[in-house]
PDB file of N, CA and C in Angstrom:
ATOM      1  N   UNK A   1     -21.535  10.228  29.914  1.00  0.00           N
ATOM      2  CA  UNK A   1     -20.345  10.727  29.265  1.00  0.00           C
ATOM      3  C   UNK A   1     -20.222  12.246  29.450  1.00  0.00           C
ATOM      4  N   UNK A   2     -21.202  13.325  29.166  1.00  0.00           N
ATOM      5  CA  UNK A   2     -21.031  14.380  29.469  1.00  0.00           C
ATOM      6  C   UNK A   2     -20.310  14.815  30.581  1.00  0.00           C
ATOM      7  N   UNK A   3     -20.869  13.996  31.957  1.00  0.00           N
ATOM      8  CA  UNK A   3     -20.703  14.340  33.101  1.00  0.00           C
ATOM      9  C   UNK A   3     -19.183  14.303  33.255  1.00  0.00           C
ATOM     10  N   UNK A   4     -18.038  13.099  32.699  1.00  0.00           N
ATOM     11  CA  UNK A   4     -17.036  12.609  32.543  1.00  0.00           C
ATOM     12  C   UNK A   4     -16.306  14.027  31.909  1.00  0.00           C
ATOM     13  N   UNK A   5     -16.891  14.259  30.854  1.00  0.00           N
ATOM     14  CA  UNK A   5     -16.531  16.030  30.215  1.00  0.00           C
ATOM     15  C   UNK A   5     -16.345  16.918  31.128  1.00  0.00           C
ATOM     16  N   UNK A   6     -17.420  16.987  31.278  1.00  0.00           N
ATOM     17  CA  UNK A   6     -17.950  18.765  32.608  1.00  0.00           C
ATOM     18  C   UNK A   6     -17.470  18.528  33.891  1.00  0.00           C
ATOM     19  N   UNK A   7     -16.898  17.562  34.940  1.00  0.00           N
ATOM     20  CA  UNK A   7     -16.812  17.955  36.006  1.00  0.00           C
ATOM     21  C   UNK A   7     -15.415  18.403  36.432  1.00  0.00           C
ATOM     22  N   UNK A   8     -15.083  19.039  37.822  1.00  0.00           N
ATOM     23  CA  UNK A   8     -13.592  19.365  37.728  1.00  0.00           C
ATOM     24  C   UNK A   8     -13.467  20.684  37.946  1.00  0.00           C
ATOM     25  N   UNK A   9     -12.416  20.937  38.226  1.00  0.00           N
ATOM     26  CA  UNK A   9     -12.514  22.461  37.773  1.00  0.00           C
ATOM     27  C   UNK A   9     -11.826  22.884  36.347  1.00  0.00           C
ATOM     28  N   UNK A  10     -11.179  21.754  35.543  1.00  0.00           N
ATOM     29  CA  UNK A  10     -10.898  22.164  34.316  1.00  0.00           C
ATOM     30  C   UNK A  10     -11.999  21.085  33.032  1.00  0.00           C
ATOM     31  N   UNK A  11     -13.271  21.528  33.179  1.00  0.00           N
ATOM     32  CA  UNK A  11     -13.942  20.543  32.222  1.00  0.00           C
ATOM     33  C   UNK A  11     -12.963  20.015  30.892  1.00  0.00           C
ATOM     34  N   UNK A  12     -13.041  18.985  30.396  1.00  0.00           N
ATOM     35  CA  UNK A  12     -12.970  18.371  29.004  1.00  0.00           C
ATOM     36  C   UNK A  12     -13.115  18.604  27.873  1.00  0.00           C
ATOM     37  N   UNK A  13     -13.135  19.139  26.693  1.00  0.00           N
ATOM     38  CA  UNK A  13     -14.208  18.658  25.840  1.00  0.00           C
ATOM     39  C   UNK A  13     -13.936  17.651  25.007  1.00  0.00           C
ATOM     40  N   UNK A  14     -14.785  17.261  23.735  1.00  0.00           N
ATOM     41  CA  UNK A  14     -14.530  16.239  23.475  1.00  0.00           C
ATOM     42  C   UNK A  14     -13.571  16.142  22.413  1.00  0.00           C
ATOM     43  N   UNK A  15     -13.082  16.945  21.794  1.00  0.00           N
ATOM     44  CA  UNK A  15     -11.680  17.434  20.974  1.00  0.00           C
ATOM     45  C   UNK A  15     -10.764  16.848  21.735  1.00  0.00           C
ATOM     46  N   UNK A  16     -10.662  17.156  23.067  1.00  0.00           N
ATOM     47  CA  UNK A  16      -9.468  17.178  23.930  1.00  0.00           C
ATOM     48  C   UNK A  16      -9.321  15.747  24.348  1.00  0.00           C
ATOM     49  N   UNK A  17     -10.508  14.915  24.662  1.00  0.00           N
ATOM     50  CA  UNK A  17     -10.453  13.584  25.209  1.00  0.00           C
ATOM     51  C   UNK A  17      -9.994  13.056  24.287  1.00  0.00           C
ATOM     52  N   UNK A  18     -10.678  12.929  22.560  1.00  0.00           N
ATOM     53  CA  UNK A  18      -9.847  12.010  21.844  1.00  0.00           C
ATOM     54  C   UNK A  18      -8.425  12.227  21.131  1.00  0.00           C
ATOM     55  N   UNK A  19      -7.864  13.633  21.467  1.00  0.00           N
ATOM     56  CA  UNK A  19      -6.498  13.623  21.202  1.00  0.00           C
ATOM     57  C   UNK A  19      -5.696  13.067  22.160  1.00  0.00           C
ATOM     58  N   UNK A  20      -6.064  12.861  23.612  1.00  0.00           N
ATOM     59  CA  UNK A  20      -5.318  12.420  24.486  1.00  0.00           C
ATOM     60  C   UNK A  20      -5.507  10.829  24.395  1.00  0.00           C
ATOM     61  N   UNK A  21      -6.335  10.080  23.784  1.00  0.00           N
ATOM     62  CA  UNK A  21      -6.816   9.008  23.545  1.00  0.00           C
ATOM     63  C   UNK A  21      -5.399   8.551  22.335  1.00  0.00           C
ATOM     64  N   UNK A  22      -5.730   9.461  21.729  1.00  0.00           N
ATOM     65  CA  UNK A  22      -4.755   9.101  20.058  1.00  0.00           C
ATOM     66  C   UNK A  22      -3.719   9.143  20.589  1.00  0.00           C
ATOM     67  N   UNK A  23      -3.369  10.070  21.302  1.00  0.00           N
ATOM     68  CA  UNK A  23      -1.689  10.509  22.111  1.00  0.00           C
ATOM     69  C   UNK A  23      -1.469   8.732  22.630  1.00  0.00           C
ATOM     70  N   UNK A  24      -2.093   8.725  23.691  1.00  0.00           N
ATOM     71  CA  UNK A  24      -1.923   7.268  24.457  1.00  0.00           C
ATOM     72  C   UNK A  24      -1.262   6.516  23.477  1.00  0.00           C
ATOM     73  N   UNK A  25      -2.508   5.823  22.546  1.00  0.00           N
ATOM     74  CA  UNK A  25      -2.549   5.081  21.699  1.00  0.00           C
ATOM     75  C   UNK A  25      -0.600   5.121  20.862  1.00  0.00           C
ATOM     76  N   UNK A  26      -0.695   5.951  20.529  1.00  0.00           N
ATOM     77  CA  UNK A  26       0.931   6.728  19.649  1.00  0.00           C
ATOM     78  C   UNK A  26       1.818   5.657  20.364  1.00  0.00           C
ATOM     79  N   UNK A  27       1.533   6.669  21.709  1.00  0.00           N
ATOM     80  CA  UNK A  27       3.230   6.209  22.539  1.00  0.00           C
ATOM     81  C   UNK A  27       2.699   4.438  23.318  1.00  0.00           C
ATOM     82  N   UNK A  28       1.651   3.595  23.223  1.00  0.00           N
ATOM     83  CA  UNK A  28       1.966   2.429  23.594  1.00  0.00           C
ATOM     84  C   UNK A  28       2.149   1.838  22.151  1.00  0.00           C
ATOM     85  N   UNK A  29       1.452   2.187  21.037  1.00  0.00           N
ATOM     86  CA  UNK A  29       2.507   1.661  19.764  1.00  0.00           C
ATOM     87  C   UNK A  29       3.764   1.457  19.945  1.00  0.00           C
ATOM     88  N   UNK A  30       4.178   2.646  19.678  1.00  0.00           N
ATOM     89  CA  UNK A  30       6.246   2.785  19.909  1.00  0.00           C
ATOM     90  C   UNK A  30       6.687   2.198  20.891  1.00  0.00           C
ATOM     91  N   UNK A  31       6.138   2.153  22.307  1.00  0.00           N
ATOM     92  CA  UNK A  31       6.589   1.164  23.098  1.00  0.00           C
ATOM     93  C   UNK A  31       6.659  -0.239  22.902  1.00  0.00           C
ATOM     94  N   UNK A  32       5.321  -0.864  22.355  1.00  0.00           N
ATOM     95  CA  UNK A  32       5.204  -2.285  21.694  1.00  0.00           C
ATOM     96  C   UNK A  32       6.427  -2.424  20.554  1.00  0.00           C
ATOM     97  N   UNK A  33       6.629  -1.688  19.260  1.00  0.00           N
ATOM     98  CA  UNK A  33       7.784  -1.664  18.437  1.00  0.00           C
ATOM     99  C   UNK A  33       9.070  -1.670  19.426  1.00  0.00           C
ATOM    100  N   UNK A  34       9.305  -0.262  20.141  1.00  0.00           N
ATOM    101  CA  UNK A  34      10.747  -0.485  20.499  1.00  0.00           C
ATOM    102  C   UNK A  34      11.074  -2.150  21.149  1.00  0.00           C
ATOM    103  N   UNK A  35       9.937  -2.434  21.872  1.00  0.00           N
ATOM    104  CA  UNK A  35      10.284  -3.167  22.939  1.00  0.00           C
ATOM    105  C   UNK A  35      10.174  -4.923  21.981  1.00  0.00           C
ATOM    106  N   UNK A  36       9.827  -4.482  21.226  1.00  0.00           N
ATOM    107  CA  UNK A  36       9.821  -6.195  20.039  1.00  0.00           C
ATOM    108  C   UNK A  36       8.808  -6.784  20.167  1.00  0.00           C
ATOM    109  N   UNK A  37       7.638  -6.455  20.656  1.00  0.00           N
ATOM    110  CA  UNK A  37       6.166  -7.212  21.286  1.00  0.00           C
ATOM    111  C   UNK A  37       5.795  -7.304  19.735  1.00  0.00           C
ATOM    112  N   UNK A  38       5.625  -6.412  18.813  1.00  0.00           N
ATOM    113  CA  UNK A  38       5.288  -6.590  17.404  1.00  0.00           C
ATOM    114  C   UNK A  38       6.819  -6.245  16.676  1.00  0.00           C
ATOM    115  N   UNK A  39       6.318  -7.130  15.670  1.00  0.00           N
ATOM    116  CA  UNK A  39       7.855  -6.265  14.963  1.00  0.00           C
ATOM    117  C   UNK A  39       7.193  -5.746  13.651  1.00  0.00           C
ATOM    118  N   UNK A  40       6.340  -4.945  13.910  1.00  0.00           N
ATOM    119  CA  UNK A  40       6.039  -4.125  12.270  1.00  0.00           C
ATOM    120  C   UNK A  40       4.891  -3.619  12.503  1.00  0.00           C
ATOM    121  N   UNK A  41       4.461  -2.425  11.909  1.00  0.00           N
ATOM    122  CA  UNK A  41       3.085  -1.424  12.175  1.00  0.00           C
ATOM    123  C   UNK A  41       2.072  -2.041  11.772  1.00  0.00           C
ATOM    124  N   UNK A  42       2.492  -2.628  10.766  1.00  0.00           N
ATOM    125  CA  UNK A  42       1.343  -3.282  10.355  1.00  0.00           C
ATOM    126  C   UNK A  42       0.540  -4.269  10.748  1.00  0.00           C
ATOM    127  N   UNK A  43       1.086  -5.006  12.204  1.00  0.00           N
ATOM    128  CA  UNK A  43       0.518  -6.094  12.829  1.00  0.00           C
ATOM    129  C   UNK A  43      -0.383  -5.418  13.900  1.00  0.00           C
ATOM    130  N   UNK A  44       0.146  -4.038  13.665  1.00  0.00           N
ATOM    131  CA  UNK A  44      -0.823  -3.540  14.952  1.00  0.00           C
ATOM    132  C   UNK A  44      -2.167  -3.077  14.460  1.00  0.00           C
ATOM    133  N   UNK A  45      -1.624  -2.125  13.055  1.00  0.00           N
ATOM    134  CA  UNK A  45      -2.897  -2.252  12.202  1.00  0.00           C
ATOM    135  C   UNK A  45      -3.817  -3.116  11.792  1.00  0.00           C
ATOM    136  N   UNK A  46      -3.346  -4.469  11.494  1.00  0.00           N
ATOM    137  CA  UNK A  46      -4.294  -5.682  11.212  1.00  0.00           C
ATOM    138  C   UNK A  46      -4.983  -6.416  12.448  1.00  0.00           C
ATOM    139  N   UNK A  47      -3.883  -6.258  13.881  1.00  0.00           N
ATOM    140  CA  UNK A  47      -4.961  -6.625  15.273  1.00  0.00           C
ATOM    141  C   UNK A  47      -5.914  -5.660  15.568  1.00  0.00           C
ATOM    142  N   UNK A  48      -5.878  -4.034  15.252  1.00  0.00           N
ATOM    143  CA  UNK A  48      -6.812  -2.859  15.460  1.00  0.00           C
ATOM    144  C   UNK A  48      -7.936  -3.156  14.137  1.00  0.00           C
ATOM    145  N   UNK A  49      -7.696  -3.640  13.416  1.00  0.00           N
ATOM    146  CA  UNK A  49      -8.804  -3.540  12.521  1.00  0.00           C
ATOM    147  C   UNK A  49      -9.371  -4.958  12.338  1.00  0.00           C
ATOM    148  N   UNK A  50      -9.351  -5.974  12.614  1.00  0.00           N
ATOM    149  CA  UNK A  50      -9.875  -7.295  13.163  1.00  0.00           C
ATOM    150  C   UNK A  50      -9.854  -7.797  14.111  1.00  0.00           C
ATOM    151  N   UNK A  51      -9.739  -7.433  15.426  1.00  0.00           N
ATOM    152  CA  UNK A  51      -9.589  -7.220  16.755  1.00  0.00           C
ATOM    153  C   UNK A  51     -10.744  -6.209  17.979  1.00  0.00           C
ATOM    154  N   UNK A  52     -10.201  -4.943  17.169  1.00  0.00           N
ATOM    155  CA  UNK A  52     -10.832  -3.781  17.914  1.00  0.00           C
ATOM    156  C   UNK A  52     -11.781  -3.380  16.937  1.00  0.00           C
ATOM    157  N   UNK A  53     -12.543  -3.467  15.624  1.00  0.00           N
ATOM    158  CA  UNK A  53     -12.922  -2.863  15.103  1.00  0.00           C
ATOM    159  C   UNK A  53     -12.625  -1.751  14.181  1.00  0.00           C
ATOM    160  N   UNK A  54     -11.388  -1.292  14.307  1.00  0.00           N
ATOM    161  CA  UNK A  54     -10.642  -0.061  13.641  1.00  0.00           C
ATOM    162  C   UNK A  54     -11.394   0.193  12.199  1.00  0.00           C
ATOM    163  N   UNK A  55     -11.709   1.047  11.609  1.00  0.00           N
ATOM    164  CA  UNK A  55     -12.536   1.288  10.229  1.00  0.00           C
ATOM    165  C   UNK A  55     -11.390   0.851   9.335  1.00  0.00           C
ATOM    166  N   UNK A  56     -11.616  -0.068   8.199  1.00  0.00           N
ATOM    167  CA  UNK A  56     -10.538  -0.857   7.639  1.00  0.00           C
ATOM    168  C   UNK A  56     -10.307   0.199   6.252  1.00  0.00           C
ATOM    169  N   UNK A  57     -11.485   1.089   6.436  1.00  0.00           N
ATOM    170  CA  UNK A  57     -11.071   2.630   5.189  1.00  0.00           C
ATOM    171  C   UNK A  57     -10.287   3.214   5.458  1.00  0.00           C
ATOM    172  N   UNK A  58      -9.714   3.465   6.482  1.00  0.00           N
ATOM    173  CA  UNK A  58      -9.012   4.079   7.243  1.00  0.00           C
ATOM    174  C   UNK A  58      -7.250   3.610   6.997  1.00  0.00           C
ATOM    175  N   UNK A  59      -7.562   2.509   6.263  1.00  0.00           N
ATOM    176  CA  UNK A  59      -6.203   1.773   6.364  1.00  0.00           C
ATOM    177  C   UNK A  59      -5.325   1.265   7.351  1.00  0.00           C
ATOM    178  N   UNK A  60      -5.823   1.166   8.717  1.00  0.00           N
ATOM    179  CA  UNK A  60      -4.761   1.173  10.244  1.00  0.00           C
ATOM    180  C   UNK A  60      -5.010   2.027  10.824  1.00  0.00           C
ATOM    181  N   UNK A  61      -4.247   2.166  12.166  1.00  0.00           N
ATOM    182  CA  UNK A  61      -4.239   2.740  13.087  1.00  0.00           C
ATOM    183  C   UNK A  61      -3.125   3.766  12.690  1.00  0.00           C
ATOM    184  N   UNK A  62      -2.075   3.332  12.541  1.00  0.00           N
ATOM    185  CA  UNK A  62      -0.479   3.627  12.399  1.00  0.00           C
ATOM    186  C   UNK A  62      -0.455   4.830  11.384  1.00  0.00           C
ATOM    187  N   UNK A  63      -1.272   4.363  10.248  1.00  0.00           N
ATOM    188  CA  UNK A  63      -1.042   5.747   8.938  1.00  0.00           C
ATOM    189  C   UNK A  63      -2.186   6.705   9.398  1.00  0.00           C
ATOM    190  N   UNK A  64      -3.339   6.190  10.132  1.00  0.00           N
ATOM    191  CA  UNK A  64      -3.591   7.378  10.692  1.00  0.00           C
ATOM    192  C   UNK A  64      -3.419   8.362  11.764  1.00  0.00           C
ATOM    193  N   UNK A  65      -2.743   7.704  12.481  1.00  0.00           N
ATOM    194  CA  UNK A  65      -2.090   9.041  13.463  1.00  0.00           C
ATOM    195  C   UNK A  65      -1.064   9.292  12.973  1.00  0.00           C
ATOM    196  N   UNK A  66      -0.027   8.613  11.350  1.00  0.00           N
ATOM    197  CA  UNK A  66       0.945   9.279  10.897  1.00  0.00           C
ATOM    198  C   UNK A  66      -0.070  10.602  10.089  1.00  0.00           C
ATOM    199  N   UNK A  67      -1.203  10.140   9.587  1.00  0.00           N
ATOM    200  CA  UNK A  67      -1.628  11.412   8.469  1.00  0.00           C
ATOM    201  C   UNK A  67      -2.096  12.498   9.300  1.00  0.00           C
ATOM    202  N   UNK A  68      -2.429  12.447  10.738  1.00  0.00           N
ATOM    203  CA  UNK A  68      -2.967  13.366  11.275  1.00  0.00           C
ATOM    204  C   UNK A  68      -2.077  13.837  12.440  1.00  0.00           C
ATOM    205  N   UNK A  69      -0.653  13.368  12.032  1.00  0.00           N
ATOM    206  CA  UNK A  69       0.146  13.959  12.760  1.00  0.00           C
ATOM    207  C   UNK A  69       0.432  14.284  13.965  1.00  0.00           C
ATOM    208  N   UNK A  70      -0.198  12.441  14.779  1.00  0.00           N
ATOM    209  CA  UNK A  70      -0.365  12.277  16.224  1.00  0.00           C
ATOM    210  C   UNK A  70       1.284  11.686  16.433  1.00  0.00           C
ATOM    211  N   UNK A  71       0.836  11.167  15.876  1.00  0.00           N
ATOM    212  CA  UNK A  71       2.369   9.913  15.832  1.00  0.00           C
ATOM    213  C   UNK A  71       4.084  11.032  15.787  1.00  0.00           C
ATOM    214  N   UNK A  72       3.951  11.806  15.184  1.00  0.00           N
ATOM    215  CA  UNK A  72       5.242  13.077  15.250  1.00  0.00           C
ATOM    216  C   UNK A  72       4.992  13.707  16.339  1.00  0.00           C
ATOM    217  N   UNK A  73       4.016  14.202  16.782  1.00  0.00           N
ATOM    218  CA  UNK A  73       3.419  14.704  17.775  1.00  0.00           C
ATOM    219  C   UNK A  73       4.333  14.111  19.300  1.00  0.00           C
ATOM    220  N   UNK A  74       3.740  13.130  19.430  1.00  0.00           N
ATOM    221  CA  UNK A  74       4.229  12.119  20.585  1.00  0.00           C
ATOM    222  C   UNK A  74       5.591  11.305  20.484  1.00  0.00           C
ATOM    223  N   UNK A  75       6.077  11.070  19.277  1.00  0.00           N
ATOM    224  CA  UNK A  75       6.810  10.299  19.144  1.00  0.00           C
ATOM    225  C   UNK A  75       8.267  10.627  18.820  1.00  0.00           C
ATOM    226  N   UNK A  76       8.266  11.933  17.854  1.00  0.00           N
ATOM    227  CA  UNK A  76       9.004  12.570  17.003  1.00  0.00           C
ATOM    228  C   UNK A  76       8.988  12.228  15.583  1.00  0.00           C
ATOM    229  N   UNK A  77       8.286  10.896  15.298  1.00  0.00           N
ATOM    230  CA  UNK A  77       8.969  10.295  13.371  1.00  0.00           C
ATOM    231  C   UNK A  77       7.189   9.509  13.100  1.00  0.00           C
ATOM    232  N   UNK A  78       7.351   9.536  11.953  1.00  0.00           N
ATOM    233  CA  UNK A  78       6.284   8.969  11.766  1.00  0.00           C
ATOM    234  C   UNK A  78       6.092   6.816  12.124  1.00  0.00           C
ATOM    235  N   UNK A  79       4.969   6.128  11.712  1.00  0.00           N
ATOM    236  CA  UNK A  79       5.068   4.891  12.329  1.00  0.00           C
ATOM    237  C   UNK A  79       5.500   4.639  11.002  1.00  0.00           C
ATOM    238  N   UNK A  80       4.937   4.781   9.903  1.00  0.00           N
ATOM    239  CA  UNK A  80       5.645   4.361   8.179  1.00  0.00           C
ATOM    240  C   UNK A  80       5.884   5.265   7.248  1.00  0.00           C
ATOM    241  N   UNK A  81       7.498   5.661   7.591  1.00  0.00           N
ATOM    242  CA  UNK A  81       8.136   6.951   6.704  1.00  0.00           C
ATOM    243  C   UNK A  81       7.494   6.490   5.445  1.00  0.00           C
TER     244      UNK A  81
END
């Protein structure tokens, strides 16, 4: 994993990998919503957290890149005003 960090001429760090991770994550949400694949945040939250593992303290996926302000970020609006 380091190596994945450090090589390049613009190294990584690891701040940077998992905001671009969360970013991703944001905009294939909103794509799945716009596009009707789920119809509600919360199905994505309940397949990420019995599915993928997602920390279920956490409450979802969705309220946390709304609380940490990935989801405005990438998207413009939050996933649950």
């Amino acid at each position: 994993m380091a190596a994945l960090l450090s090589g390049g001429e613009h190294p990584s760090t690891g701040a940077e990998v998992l905001a671009r991770a969360l970013e991703g994550l944001a905009q294939e949400i909103a794509i799945m919503l716009t596009e009707g694949v789920v119809s509600a945040p919360e199905d994505i939250d309940l397949c990420m957290i019995l599915g993928a593992g997602w920390p279920f303290h956490l409450g979802g996926i969705t309220p946390y890149l709304d609380r940490t302000g990935v989801s405005v970020k990438v998207n413009g609006t939050l996933f649950r005003p």
